[in-house]
C-alpha atoms as a PDB file:
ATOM      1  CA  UNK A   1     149.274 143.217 134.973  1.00  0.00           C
ATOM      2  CA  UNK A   2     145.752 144.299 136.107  1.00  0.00           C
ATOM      3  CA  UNK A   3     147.838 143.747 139.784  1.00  0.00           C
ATOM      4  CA  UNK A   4     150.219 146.743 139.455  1.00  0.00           C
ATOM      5  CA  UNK A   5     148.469 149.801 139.698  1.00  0.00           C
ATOM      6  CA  UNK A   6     150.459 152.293 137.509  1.00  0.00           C
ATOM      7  CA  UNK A   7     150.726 149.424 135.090  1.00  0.00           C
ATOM      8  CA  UNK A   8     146.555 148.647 135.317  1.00  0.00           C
ATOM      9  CA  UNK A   9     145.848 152.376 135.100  1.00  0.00           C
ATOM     10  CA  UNK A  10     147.907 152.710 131.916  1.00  0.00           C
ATOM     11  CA  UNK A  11     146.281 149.648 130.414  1.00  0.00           C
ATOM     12  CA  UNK A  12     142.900 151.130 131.377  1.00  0.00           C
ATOM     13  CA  UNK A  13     143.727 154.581 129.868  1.00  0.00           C
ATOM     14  CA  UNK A  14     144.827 153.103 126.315  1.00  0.00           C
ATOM     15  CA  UNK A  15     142.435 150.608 126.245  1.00  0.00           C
ATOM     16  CA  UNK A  16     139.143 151.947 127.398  1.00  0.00           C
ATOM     17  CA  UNK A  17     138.279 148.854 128.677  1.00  0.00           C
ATOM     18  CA  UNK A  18     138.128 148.502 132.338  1.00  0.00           C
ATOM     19  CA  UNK A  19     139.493 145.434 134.132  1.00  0.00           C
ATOM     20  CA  UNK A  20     136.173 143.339 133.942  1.00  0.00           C
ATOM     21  CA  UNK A  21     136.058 144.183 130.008  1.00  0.00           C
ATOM     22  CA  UNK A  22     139.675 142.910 129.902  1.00  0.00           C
ATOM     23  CA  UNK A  23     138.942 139.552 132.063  1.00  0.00           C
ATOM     24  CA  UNK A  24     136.098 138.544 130.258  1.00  0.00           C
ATOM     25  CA  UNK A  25     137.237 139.573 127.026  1.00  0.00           C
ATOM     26  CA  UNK A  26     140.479 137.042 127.781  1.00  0.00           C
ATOM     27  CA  UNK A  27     139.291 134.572 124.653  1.00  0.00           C
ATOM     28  CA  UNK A  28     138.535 137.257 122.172  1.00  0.00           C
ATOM     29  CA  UNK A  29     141.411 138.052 119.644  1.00  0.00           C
ATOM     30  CA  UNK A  30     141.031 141.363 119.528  1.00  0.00           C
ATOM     31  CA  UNK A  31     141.509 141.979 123.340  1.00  0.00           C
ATOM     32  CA  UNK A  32     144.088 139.172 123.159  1.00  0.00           C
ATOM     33  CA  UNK A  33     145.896 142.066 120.715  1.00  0.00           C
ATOM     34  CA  UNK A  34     145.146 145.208 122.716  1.00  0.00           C
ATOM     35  CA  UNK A  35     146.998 143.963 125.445  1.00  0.00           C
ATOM     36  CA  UNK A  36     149.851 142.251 123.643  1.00  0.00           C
ATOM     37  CA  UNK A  37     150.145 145.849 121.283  1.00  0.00           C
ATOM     38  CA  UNK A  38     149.942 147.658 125.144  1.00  0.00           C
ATOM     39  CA  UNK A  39     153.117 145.420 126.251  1.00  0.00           C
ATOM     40  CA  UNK A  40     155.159 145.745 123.335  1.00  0.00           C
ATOM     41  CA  UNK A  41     154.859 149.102 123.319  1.00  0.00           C
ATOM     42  CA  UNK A  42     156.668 149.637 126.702  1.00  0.00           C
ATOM     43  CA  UNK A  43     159.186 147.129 127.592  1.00  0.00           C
ATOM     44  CA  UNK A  44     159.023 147.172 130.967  1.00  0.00           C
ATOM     45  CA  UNK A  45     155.726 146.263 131.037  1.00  0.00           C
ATOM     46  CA  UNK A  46     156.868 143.282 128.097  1.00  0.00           C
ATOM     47  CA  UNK A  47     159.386 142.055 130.266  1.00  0.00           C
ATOM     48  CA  UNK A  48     157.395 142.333 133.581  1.00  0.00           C
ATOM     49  CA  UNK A  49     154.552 140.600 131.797  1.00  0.00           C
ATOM     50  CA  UNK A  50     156.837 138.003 130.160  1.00  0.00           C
ATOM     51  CA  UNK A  51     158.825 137.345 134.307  1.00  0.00           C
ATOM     52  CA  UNK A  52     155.314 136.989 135.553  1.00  0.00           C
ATOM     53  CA  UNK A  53     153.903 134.421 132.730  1.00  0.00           C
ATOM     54  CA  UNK A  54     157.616 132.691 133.104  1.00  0.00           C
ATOM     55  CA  UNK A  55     157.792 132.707 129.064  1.00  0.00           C
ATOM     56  CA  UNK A  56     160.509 135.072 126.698  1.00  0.00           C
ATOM     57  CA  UNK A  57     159.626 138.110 125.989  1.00  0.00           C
ATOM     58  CA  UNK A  58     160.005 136.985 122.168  1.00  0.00           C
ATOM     59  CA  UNK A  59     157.162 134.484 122.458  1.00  0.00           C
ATOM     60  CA  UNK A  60     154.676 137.285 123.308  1.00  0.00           C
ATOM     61  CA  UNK A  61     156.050 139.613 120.452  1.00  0.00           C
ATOM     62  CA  UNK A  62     155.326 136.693 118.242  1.00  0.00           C
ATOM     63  CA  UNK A  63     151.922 136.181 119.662  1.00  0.00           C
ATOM     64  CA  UNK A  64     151.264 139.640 119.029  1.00  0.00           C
ATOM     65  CA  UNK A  65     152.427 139.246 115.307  1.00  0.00           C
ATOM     66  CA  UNK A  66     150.205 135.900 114.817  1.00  0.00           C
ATOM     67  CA  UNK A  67     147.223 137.946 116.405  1.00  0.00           C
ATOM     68  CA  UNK A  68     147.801 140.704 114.010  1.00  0.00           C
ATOM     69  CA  UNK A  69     148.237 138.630 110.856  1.00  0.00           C
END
């Protein structure tokens, strides 16, 4: 994600975080979420995301549920 720049400068905007926030923040839940909320709210970015990680876009919609449970 952080690789596309429209993409990266959209995360950045909603986030606040900037990309070294994001990268070391990669085993926190709560950053885990804010980028899982940021792709399923756009589904271009979901299915991008999900093409570049080679899973469903389904599994990350259901890892953004189990986050948010």
């Amino acid at each position: 994600m952080l690789g596309d720049e429209d993409r990266r400068q959209r995360l950045m905007d909603l986030t606040g975080m900037a990309p070294e926030e994001l990268r070391a923040g990669l085993g926190d839940p709560a950053v885990l979420c804010a980028v899982l909320d940021f792709l399923c709210a756009h589904e271009p970015d979901l299915i991008a995301a999900s093409e570049a990680l080679g899973v469903e876009p389904q599994a990350l919609a259901n890892a953004r549920e189990r986050l948010n449970a």
